[in-house]
N, C-alpha and C. Protein backbone atom coordinates (compact mmCIF):
# COMPACT_ATOMS: atom_id res chain seq x y z
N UNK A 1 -23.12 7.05 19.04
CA UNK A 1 -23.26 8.44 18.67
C UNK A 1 -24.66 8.65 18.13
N UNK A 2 -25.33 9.70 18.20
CA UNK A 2 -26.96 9.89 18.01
C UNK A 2 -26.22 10.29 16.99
N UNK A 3 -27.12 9.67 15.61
CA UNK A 3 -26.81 10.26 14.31
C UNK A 3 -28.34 10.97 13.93
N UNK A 4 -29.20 10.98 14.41
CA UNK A 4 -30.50 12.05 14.29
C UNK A 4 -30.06 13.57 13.42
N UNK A 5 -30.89 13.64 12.36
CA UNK A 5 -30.60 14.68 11.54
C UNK A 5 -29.75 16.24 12.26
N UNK A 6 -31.17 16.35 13.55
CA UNK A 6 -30.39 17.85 14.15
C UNK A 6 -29.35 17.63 14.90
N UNK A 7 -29.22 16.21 15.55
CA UNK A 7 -27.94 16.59 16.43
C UNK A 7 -26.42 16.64 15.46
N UNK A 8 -27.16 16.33 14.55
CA UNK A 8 -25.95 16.34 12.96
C UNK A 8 -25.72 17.32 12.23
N UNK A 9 -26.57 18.32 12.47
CA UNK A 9 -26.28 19.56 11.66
C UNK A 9 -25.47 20.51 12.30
N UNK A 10 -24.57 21.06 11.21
CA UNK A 10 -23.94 22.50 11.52
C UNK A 10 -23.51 23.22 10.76
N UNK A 11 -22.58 24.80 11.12
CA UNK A 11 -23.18 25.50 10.32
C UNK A 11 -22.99 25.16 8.55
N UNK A 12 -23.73 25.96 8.05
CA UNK A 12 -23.94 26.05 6.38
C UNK A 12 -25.01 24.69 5.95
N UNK A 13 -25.77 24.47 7.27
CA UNK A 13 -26.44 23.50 7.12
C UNK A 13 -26.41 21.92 6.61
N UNK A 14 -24.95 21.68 6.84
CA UNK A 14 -24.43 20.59 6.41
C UNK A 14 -25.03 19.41 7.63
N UNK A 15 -25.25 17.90 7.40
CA UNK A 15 -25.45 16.95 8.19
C UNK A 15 -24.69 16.11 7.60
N UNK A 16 -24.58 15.07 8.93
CA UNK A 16 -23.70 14.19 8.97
C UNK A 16 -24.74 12.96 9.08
N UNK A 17 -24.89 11.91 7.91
CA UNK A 17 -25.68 10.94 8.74
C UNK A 17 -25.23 9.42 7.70
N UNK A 18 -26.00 8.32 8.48
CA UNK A 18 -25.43 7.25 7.47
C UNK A 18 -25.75 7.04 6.04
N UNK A 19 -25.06 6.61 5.05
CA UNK A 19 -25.04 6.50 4.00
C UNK A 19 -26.48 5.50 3.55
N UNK A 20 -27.35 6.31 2.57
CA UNK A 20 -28.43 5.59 1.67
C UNK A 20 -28.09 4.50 0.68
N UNK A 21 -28.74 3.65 -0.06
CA UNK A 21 -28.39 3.49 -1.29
C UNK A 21 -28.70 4.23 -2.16
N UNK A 22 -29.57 5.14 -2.18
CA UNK A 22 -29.59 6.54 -3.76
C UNK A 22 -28.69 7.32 -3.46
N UNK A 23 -27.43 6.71 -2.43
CA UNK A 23 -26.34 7.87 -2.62
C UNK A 23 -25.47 7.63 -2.59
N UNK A 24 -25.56 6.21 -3.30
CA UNK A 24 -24.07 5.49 -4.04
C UNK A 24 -23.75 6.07 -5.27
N UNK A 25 -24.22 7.19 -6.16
CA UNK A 25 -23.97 7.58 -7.67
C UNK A 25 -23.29 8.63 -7.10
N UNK A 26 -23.60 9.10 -6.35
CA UNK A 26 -23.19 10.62 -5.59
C UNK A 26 -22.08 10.36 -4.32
N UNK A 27 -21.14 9.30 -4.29
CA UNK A 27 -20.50 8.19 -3.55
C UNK A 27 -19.44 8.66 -4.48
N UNK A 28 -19.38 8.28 -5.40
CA UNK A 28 -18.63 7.48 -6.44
C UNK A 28 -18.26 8.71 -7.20
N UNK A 29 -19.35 9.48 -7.15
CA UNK A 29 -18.58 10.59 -7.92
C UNK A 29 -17.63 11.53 -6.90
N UNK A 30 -18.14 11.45 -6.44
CA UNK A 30 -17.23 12.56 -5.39
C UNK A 30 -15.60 11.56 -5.39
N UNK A 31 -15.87 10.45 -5.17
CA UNK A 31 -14.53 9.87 -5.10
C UNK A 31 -13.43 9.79 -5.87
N UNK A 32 -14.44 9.52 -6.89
CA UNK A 32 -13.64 9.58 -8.41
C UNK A 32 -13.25 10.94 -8.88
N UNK A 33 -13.88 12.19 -7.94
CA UNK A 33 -13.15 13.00 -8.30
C UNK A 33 -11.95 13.45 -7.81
N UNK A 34 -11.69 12.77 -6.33
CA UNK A 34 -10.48 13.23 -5.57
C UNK A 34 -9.61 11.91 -5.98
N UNK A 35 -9.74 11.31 -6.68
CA UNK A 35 -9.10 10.16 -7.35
C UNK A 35 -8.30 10.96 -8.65
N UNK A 36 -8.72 11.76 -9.22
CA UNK A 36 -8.49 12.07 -10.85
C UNK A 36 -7.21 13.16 -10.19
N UNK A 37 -7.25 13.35 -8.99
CA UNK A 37 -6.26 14.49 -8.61
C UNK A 37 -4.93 13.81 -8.21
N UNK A 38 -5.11 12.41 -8.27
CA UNK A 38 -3.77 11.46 -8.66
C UNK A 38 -3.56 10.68 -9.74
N UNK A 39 -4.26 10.88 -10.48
CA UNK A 39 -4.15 9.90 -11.55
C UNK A 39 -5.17 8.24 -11.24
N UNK A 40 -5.71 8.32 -10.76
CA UNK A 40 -5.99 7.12 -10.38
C UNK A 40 -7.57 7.03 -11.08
N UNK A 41 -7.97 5.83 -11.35
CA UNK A 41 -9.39 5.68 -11.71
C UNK A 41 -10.18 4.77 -10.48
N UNK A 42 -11.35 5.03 -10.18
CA UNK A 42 -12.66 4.19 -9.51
C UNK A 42 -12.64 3.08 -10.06
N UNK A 43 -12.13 2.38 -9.38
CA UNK A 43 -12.66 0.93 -9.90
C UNK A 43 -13.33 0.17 -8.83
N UNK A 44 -14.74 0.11 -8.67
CA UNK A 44 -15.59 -0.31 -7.91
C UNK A 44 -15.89 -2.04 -8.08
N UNK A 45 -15.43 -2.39 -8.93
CA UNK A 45 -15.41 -3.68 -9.39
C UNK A 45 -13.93 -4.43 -8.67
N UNK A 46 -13.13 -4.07 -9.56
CA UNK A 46 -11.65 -4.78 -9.22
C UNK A 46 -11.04 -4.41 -7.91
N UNK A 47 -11.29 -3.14 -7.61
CA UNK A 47 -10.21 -2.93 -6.59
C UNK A 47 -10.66 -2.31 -5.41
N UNK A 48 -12.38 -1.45 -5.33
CA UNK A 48 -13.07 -0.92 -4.52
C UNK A 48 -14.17 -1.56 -4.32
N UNK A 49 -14.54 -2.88 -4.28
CA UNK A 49 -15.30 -3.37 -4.25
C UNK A 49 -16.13 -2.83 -3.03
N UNK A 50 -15.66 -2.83 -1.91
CA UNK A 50 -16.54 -2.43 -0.81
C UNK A 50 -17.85 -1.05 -0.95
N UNK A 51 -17.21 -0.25 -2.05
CA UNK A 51 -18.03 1.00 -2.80
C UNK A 51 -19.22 0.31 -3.35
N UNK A 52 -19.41 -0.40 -3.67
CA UNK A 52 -20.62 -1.10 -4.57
C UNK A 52 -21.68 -0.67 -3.59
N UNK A 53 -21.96 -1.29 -2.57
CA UNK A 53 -23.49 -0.90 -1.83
C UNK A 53 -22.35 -0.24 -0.92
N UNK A 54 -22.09 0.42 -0.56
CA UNK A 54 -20.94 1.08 0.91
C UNK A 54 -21.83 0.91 2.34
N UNK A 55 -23.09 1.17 2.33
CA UNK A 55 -24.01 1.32 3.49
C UNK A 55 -24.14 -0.35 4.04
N UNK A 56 -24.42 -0.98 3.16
CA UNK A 56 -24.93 -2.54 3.68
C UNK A 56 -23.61 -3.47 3.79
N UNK A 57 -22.55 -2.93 2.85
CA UNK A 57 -20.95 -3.71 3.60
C UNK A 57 -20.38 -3.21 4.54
N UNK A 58 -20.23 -2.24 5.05
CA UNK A 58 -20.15 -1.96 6.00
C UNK A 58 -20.49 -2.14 7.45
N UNK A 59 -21.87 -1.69 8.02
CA UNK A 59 -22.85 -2.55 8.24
C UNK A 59 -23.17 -3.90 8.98
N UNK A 60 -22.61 -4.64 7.86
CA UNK A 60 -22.86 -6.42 7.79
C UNK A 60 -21.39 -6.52 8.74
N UNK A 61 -20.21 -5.91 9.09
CA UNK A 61 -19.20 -6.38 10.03
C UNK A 61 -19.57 -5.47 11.17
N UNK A 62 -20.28 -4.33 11.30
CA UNK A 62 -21.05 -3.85 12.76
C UNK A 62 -20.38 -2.28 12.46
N UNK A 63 -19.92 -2.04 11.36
CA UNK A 63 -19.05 -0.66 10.54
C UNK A 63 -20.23 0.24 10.67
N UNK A 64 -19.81 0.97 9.83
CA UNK A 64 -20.98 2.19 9.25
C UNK A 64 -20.36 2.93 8.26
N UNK A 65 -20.96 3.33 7.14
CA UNK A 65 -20.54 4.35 6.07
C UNK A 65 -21.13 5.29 6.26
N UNK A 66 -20.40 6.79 6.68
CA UNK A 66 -21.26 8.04 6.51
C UNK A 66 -21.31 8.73 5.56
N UNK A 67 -21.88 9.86 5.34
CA UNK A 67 -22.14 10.62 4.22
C UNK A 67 -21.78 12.08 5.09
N UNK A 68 -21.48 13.45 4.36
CA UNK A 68 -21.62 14.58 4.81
C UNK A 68 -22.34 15.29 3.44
N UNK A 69 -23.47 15.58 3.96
CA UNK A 69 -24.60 16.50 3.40
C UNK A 69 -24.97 17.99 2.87
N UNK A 70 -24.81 18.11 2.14
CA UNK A 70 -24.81 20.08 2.47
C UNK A 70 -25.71 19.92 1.09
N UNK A 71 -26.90 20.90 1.23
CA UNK A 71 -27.03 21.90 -0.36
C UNK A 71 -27.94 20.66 -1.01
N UNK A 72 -28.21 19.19 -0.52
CA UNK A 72 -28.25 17.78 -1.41
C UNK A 72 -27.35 17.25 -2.42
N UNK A 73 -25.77 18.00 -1.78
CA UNK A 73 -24.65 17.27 -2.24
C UNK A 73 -23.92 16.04 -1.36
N UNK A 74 -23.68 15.28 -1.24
CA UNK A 74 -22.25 14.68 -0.46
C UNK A 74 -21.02 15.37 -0.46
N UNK A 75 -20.70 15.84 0.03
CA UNK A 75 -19.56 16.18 0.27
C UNK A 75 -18.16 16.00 0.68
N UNK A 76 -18.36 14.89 1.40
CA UNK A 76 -17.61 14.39 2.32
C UNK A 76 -18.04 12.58 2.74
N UNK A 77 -17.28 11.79 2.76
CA UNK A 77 -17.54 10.16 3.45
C UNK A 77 -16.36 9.92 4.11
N UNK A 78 -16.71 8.68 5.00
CA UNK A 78 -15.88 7.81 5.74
C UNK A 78 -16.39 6.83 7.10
N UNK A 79 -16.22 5.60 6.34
CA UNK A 79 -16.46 4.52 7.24
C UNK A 79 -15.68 4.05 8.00
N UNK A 80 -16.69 2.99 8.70
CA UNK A 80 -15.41 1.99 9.78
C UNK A 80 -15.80 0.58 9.79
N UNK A 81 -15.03 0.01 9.39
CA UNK A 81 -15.05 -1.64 8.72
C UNK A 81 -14.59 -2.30 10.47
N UNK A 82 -15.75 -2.82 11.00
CA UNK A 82 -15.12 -3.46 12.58
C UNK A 82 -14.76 -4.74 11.97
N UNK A 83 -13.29 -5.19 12.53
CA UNK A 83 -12.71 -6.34 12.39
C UNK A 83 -13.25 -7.28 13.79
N UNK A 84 -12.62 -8.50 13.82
CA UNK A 84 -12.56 -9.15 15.45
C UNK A 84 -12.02 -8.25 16.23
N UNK A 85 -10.47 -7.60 16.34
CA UNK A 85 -10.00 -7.18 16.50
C UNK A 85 -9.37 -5.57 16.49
N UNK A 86 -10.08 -5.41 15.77
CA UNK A 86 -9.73 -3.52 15.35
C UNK A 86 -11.09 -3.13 14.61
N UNK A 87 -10.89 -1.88 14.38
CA UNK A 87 -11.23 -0.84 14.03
C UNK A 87 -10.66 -0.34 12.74
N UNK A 88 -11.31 -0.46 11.17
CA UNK A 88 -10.85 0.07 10.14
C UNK A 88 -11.29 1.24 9.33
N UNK A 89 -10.71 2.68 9.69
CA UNK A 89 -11.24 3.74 9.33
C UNK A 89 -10.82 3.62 7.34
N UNK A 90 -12.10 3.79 6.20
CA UNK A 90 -11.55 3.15 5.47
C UNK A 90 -12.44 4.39 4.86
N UNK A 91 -12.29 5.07 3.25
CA UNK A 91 -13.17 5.83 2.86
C UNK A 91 -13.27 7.01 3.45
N UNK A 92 -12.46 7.85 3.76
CA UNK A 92 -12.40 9.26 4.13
C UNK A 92 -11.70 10.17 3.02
N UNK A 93 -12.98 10.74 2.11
CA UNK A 93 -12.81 11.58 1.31
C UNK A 93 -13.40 13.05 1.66
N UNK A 94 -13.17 13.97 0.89
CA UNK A 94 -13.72 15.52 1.58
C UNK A 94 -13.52 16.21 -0.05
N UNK A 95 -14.36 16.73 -0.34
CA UNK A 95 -14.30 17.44 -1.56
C UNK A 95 -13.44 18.73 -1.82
N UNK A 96 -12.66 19.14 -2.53
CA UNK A 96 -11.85 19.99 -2.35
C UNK A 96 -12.29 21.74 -1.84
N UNK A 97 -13.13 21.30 -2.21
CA UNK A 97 -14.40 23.06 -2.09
C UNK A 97 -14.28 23.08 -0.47
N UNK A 98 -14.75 21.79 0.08
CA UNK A 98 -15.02 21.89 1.78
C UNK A 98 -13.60 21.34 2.73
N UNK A 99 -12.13 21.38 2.16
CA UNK A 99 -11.18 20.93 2.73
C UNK A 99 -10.95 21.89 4.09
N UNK A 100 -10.41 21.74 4.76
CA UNK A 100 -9.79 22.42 6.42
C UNK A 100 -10.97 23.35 6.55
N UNK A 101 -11.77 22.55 7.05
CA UNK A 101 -13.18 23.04 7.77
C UNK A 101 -13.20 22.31 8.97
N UNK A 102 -12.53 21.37 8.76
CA UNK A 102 -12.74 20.10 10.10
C UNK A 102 -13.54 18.78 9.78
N UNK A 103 -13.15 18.91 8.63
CA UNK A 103 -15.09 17.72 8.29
C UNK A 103 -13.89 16.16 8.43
N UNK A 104 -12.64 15.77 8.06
CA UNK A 104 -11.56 15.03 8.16
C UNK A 104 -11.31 14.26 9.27
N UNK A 105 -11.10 15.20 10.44
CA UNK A 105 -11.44 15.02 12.30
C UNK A 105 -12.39 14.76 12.29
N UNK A 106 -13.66 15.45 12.52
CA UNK A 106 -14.69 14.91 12.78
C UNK A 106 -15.10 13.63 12.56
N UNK A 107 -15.02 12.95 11.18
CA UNK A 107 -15.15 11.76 10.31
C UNK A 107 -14.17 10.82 11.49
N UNK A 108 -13.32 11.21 10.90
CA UNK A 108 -11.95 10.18 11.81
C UNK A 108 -12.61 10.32 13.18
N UNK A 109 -12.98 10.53 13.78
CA UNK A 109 -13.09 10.82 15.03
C UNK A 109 -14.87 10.04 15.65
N UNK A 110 -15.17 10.08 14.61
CA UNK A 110 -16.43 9.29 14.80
C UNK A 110 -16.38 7.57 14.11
N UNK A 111 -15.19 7.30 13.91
CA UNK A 111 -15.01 6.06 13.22
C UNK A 111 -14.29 5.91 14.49
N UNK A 112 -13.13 6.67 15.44
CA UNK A 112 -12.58 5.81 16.40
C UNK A 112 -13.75 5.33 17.79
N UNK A 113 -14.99 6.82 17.73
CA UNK A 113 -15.44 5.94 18.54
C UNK A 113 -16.32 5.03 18.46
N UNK A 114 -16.92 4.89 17.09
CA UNK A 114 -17.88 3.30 17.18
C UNK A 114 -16.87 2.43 17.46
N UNK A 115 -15.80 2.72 16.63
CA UNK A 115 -14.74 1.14 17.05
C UNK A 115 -14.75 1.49 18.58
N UNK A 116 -14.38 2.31 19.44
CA UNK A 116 -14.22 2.24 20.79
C UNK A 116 -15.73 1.25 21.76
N UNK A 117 -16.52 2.48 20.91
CA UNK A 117 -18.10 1.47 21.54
C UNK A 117 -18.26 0.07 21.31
N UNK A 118 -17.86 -0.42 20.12
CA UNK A 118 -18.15 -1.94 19.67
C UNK A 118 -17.04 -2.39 20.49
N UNK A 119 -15.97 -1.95 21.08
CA UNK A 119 -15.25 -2.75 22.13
C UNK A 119 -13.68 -3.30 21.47
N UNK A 120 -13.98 -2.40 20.64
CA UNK A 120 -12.11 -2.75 19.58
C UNK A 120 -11.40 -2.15 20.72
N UNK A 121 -10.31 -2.67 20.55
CA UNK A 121 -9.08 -2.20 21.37
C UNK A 121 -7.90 -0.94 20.56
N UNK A 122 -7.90 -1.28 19.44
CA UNK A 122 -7.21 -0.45 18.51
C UNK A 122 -7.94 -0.16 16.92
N UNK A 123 -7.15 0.87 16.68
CA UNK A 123 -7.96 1.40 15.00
C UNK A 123 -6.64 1.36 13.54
N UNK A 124 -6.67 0.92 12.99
CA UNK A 124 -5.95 1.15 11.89
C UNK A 124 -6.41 1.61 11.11
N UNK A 125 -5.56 2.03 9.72
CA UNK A 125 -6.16 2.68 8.35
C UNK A 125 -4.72 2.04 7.36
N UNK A 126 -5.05 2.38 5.88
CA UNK A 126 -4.16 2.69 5.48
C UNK A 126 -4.52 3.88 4.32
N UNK A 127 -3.43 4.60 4.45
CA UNK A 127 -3.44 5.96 3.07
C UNK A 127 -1.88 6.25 2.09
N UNK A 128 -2.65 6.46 1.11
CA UNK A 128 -1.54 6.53 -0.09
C UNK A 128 -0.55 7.58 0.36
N UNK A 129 0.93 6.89 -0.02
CA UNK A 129 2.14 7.83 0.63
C UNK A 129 1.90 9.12 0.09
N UNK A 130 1.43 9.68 -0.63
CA UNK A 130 0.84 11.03 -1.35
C UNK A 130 0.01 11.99 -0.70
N UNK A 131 -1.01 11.44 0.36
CA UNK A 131 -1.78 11.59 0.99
C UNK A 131 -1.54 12.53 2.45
N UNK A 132 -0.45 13.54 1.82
CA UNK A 132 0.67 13.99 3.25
C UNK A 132 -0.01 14.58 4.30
N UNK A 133 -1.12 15.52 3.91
CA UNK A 133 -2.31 16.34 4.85
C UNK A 133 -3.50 15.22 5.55
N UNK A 134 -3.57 13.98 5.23
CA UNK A 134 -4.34 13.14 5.41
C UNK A 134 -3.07 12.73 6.65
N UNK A 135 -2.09 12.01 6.62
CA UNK A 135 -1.11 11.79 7.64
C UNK A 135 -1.00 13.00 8.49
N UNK A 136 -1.02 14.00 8.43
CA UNK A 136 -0.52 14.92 9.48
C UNK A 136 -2.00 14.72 10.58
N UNK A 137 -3.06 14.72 9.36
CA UNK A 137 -4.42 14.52 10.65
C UNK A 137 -3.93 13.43 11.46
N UNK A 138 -3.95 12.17 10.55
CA UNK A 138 -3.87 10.98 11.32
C UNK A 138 -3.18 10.71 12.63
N UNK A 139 -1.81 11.83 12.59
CA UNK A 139 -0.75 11.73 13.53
C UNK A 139 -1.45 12.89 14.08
N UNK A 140 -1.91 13.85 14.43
CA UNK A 140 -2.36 14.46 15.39
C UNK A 140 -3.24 13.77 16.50
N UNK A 141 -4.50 12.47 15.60
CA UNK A 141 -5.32 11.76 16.35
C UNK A 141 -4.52 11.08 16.75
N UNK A 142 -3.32 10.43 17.14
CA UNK A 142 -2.60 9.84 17.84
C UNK A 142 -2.38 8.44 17.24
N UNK A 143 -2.35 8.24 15.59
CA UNK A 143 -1.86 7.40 14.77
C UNK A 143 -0.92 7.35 14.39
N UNK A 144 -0.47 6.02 14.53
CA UNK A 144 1.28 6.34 14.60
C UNK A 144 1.64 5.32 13.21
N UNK A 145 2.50 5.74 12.37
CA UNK A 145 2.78 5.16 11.22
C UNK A 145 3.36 3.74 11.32
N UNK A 146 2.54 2.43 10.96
CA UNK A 146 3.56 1.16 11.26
C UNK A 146 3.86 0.31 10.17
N UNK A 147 3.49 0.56 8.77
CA UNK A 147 3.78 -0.09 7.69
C UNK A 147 3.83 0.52 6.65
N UNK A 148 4.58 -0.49 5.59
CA UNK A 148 3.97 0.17 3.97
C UNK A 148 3.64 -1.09 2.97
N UNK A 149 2.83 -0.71 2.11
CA UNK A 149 2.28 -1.83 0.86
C UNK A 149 2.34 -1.06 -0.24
N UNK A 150 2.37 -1.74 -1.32
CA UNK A 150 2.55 -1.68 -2.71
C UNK A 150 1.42 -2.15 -3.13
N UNK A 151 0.19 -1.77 -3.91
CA UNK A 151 -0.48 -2.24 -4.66
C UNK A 151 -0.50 -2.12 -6.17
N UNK A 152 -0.64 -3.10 -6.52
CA UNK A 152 -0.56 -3.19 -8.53
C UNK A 152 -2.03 -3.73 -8.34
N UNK A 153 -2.94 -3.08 -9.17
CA UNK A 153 -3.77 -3.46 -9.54
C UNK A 153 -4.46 -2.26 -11.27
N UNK A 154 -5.54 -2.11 -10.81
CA UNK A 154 -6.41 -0.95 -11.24
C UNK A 154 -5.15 0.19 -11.78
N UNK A 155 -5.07 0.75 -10.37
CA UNK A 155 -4.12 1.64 -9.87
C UNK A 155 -3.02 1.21 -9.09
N UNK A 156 -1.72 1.53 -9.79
CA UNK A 156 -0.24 1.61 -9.14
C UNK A 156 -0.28 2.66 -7.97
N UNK A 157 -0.18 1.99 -6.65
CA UNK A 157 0.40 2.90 -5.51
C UNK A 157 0.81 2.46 -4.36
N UNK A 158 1.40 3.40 -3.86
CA UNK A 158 2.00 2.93 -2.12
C UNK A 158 0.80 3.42 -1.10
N UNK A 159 0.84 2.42 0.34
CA UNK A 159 0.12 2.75 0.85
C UNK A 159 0.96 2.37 2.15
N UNK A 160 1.21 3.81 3.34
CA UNK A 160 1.29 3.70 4.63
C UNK A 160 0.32 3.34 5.85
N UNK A 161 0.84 2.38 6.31
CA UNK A 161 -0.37 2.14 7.77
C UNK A 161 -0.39 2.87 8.93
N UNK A 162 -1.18 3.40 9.08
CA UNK A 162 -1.37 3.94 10.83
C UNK A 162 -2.50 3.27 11.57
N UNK A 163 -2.09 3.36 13.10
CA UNK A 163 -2.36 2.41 14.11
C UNK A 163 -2.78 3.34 15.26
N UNK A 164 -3.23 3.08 16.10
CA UNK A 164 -3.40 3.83 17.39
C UNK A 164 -4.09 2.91 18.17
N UNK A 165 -4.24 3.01 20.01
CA UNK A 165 -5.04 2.03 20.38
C UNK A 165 -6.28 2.99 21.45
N UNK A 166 -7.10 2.35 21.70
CA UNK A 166 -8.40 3.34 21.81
C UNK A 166 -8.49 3.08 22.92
């Protein structure tokens, strides 16, 4: 996908491009704020480790972390962690100000096709059973629900898997 500034822009002047490191503070906040709308805290240490540099872990497995731009805010992220084997759409947040604009699809949709380009056969994710408007996308892109996990850590929660193959 040409990630070049203009072929990334649209309207309200928002761009889509890969994640800096001076925009890991502005990462983290945005996250931690759609975090506080479950109770949950950022823990970039214990339990989000991959948040620490997001651009260069990512990256280093053939992934990418994006950013969505508007105003010199972030607005919006979501990467794709390439496995041997799959495709891991991981980090798809959207700020509540810019929700059902499309910025969700788009994201998702540019994580299935690097995994498609790098030659994955299938994409997984997983999202907190809470996460009900995040599943309805998922199942529209043709992700089909195949597990559940329990995590105790940081934060107490459930997490459903979706799958699709590319």
């Amino acid at each position: 996908m040409n990630l070049s500034p203009d072929a990334n822009r649209t309207p309200g002047d928002a761009v889509v491009r890969p994640a800096r490191p001076e925009d890991t503070p502005a990462i983290h906040a945005l996250i931690a704020r759609v975090f506080a709308d479950y109770d949950y805290i950022l823990d970039v240490v214990q339990e989000d480790a991959h948040l620490r540099d997001p651009g260069p872990y990512f990256r280093s497995s053939g992934g990418e972390f994006w950013v969505v731009e508007q105003d010199g805010r972030i607005i919006a992220t979501c990467a794709v962690h390439l496995h041997p084997e799959a495709g891991e759409l991981k980090s798809l947040y959207v700020a509540h100000e810019h929700r059902r604009r499309g910025w969700g699809r788009r994201l998702t949709q540019m994580t299935i096709e690097h995994a498609r380009r790098a030659g994955r056969p299938r994409m997984f994710l997983w999202s907190d059973t809470r996460f009900v408007e995040a599943h309805r996308l998922y199942e529209s892109l043709g992700f089909v629900r195949s597990g559940l996990r329990e995590i105790r850590s940081t934060n107490s929660f459930s997490e459903y898997r979706y799958e699709r193959e590319l």
